[in-house]
N, C-alpha and C. Protein backbone atom coordinates (compact mmCIF):
# COMPACT_ATOMS: atom_id res chain seq x y z
N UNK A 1 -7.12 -0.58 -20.74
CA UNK A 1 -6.65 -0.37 -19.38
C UNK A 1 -7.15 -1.55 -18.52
N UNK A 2 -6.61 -1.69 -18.24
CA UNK A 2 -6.76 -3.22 -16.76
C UNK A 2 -6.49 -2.90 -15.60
N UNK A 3 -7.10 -3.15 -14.43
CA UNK A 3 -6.85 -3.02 -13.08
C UNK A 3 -6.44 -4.15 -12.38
N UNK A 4 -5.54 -3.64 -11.65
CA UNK A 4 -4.58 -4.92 -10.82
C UNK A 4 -4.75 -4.48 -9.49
N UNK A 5 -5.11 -5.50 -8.79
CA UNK A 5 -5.31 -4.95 -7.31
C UNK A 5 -4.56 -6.07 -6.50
N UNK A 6 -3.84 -5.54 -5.45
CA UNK A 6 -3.44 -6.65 -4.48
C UNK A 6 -3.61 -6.15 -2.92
N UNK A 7 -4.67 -6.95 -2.49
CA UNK A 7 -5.35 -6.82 -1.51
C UNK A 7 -5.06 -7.04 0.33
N UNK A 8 -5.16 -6.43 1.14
CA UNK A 8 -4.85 -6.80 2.22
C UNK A 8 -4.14 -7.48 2.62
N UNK A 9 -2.57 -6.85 2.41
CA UNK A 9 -1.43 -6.97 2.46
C UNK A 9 -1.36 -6.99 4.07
N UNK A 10 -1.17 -8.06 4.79
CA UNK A 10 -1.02 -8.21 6.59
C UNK A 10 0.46 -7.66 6.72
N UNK A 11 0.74 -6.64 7.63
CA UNK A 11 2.35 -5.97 7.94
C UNK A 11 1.67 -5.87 9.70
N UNK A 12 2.90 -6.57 9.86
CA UNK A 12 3.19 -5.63 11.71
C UNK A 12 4.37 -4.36 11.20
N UNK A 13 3.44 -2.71 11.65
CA UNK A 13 4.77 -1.75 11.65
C UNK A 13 4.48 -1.33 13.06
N UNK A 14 5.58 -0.08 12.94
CA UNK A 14 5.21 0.80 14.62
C UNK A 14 5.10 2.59 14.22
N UNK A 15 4.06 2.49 13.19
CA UNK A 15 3.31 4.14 12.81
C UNK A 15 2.45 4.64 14.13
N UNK A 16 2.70 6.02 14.38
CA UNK A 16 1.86 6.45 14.74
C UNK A 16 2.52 7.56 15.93
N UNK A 17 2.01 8.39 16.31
CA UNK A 17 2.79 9.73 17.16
C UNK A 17 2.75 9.63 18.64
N UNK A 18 1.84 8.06 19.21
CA UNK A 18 2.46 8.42 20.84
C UNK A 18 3.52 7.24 20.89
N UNK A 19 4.33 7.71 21.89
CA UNK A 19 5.33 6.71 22.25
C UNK A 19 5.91 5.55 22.25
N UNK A 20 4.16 4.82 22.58
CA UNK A 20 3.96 3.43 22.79
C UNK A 20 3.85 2.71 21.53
N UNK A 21 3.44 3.82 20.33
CA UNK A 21 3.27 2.93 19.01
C UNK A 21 4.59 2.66 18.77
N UNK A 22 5.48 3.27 19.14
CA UNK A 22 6.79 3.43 17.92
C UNK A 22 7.67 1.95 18.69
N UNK A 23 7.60 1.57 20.21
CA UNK A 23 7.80 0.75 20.70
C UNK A 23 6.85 -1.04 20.61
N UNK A 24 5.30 -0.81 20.80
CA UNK A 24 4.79 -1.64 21.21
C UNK A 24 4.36 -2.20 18.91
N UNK A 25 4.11 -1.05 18.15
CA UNK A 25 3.74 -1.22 17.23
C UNK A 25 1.95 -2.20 17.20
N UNK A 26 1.52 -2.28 15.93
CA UNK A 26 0.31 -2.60 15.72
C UNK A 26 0.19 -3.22 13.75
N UNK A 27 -1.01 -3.74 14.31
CA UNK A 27 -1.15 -4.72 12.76
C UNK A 27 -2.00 -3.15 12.16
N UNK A 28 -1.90 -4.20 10.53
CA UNK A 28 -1.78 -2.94 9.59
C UNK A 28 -2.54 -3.94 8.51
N UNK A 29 -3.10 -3.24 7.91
CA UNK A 29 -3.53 -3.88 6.30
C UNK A 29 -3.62 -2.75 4.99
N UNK A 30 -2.73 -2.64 3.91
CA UNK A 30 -2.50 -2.08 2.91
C UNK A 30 -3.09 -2.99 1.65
N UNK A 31 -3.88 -2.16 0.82
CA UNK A 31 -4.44 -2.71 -0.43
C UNK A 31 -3.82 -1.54 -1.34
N UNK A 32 -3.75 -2.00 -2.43
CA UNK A 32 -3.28 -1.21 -3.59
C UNK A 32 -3.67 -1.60 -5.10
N UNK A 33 -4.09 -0.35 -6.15
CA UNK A 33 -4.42 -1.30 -7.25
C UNK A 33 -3.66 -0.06 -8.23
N UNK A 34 -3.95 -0.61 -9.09
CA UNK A 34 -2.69 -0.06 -10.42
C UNK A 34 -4.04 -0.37 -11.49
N UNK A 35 -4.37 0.97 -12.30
CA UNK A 35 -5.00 0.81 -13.33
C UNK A 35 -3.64 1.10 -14.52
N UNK A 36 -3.88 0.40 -15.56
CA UNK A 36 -2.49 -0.08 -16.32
C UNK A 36 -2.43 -0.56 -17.90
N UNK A 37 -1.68 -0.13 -18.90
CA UNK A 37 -2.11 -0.34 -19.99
C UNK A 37 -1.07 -1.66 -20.38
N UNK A 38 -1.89 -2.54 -20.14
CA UNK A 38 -1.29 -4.12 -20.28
C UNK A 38 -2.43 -4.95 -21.09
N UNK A 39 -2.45 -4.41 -21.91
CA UNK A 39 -3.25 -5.47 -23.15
C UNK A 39 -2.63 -6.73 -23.88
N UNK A 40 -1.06 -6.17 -23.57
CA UNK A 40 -0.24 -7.48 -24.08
C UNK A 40 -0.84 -8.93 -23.38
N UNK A 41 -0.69 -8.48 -21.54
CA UNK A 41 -0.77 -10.03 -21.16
C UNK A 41 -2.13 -10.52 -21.65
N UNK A 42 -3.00 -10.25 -22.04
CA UNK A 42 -4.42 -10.87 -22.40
C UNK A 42 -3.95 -11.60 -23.65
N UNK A 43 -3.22 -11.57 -24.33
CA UNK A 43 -2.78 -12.36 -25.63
C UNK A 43 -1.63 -13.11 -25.40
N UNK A 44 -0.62 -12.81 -24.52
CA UNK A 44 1.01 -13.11 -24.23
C UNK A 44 0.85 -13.48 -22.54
N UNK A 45 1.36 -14.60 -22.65
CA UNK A 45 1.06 -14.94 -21.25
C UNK A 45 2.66 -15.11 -20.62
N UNK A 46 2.92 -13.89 -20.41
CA UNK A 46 4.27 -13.22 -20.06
C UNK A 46 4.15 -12.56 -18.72
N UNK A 47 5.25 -12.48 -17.48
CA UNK A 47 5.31 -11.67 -16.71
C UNK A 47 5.83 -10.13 -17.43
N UNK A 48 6.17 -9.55 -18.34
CA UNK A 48 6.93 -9.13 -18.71
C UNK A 48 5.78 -7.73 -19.66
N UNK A 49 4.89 -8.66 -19.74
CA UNK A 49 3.48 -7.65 -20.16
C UNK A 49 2.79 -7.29 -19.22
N UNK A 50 2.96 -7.53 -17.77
CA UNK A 50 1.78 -6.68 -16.80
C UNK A 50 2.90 -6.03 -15.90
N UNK A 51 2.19 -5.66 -15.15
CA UNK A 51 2.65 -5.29 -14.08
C UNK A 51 3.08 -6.20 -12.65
N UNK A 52 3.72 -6.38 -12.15
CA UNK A 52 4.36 -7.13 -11.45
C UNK A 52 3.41 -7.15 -10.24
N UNK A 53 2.99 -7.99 -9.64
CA UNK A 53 2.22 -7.70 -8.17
C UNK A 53 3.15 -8.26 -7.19
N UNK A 54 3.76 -8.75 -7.28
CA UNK A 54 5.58 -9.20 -6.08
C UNK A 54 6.28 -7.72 -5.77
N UNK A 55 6.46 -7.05 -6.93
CA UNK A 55 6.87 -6.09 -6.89
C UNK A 55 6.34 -5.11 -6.08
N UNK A 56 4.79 -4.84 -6.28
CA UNK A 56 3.66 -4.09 -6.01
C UNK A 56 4.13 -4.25 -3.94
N UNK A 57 4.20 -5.64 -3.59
CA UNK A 57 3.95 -6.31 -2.41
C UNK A 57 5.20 -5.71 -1.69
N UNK A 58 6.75 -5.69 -2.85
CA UNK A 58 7.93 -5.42 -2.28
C UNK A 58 7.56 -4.01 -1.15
N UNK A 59 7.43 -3.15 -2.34
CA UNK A 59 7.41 -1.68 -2.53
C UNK A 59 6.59 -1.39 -0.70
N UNK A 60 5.39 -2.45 -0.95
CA UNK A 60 4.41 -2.24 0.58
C UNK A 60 5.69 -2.29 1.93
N UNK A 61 5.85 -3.55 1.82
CA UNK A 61 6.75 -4.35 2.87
C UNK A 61 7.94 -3.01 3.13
N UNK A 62 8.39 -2.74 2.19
CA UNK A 62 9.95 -2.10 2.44
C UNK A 62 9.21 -0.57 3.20
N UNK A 63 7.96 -0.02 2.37
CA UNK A 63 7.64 1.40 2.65
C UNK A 63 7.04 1.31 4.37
N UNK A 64 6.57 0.19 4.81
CA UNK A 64 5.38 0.27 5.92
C UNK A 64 6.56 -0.17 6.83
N UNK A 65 7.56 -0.45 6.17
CA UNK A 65 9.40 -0.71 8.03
C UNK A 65 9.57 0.26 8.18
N UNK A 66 9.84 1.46 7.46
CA UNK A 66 9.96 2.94 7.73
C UNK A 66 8.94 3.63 8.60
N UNK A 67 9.27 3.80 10.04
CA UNK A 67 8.41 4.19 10.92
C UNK A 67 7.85 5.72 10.58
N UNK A 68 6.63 6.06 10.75
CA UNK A 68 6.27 7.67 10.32
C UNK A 68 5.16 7.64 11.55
N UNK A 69 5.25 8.75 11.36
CA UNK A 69 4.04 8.96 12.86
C UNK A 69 2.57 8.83 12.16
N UNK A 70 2.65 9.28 11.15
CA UNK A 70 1.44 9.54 10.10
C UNK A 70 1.22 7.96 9.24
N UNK A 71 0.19 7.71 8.86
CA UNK A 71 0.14 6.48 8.26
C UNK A 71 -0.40 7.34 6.16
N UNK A 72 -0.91 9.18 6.83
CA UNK A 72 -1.06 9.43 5.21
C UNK A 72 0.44 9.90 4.59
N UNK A 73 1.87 9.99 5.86
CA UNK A 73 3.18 9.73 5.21
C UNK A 73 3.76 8.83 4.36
N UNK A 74 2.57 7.55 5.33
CA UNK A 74 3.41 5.83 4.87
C UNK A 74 3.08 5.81 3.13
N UNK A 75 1.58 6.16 3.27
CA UNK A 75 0.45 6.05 2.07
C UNK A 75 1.31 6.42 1.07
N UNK A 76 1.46 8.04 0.67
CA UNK A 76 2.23 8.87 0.27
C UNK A 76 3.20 8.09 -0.07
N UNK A 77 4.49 7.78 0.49
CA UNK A 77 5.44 7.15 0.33
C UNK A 77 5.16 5.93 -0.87
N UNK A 78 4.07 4.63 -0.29
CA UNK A 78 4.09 3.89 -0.85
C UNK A 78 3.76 4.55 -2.46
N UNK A 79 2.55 5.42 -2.24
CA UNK A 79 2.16 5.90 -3.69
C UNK A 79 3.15 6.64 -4.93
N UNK A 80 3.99 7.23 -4.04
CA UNK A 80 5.04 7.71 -5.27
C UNK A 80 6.01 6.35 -5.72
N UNK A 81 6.71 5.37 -4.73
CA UNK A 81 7.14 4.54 -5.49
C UNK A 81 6.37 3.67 -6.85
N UNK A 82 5.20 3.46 -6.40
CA UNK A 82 4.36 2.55 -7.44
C UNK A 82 4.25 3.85 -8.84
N UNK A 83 4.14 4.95 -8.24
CA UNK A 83 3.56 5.78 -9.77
C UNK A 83 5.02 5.56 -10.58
N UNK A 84 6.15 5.56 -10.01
CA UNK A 84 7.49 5.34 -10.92
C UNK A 84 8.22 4.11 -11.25
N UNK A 85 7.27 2.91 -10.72
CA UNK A 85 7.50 1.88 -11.08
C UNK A 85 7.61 1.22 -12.10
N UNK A 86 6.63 1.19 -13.03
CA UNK A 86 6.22 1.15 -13.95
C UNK A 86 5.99 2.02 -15.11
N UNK A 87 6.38 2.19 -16.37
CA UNK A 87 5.83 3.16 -16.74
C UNK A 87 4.02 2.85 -17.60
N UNK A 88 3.81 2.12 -17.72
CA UNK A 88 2.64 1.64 -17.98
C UNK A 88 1.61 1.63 -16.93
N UNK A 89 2.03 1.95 -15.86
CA UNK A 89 0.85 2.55 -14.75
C UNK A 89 0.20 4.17 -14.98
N UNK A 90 -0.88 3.75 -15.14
CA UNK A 90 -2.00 5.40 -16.02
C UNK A 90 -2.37 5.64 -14.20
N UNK A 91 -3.00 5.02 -13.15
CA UNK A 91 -3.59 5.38 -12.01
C UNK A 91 -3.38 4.58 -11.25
N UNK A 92 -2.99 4.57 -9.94
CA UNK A 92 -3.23 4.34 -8.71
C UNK A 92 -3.80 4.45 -7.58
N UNK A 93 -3.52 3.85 -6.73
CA UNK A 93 -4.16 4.09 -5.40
C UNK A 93 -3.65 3.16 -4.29
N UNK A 94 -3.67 3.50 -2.68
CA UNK A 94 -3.10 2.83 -1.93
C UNK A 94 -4.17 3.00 -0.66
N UNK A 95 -4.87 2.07 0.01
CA UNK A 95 -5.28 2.42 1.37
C UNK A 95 -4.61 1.56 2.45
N UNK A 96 -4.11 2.32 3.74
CA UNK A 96 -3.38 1.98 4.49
C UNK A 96 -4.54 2.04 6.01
N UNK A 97 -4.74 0.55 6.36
CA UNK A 97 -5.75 0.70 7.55
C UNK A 97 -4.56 0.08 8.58
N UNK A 98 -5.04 0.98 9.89
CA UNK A 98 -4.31 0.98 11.17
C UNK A 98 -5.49 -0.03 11.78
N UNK A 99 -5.01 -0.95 12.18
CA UNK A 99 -6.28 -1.78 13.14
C UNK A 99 -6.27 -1.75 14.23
N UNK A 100 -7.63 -1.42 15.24
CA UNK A 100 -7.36 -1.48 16.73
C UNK A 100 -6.41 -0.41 17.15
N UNK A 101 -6.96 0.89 16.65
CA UNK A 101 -6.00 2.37 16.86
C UNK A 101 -6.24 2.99 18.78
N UNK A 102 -4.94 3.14 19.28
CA UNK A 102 -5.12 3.11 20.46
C UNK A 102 -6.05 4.63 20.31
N UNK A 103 -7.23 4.92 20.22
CA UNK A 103 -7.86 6.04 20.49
C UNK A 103 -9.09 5.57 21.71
N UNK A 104 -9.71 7.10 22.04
CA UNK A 104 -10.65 6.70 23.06
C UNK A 104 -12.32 6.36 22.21
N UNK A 105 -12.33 4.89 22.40
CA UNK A 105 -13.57 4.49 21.72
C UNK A 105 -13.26 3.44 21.22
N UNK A 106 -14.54 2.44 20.99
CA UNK A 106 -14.13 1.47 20.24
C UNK A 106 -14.20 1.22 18.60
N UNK A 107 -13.27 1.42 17.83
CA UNK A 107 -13.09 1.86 17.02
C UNK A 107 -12.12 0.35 16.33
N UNK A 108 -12.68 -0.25 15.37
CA UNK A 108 -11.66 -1.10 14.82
C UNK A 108 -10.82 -0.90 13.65
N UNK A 109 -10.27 0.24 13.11
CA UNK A 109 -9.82 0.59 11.97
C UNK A 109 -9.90 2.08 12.17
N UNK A 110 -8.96 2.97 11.97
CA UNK A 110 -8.79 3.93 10.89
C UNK A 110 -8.00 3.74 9.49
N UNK A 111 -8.12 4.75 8.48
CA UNK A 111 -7.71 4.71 7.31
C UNK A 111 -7.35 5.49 6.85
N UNK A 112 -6.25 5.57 5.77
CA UNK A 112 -5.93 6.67 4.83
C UNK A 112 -6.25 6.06 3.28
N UNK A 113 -6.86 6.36 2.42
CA UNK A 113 -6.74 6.25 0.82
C UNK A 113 -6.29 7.34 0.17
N UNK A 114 -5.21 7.16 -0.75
CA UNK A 114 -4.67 7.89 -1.50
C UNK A 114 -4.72 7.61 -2.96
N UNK A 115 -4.89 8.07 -3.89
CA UNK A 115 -4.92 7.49 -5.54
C UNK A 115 -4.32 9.45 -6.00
N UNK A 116 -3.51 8.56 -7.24
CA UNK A 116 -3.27 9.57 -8.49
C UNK A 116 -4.06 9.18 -9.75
């Protein structure tokens, strides 16, 4: 099993349940890793033996344009595409940080992590 991680993925979306998010929107950072039975590429130096991380990046990009009020919707979302991506993906996981969340306090991040 091998772990593939692709890290702090920068997205501007507009998540979140007051008004102003869905208009004014906010930066975002998504990491995701894929534990994965790719023993081929360690011998075969093939795209075709791992798991794709372009792909991994698509899946972010396309899931985090879809506005949700919830960011553990976005999570969710992203996480079922990746579990059916691949079939050589054994585990996942996705954390989706909201930066600079309009709440009262100074607060630089909330988060959701999700893994199967």
């Amino acid at each position: 099993m091998i772990r593939i991680e692709v890290n702090d993925i920068k997205l501007y979306a507009y998540h979140g349940c007051l008004p102003e998010e869905a208009l004014i929107g906010g930066n975002y950072l998504v990491s995701v890793y894929v534990d994965a039975d790719v023993a081929q590429a360690l011998e075969n130096d093939e795209l075709m033996n791992t798991v794709d991380y372009v792909m991994i990046n698509q899946i972010v990009e396309e899931e985090m344009a879809i506005r949700s009020k919830l960011i553990e919707h976005v999570a969710g979302r992203i996480l079922k595409r990746i579990e059916v991506s691949d079939r050589r993906i054994r585990h996942a996981g996705v954390k989706v940080r909201k930066l600079s969340p309009p709440i009262n306090g100074d607060v630089s991040e909330v988060s959701v992590l999700l893994n199967f």
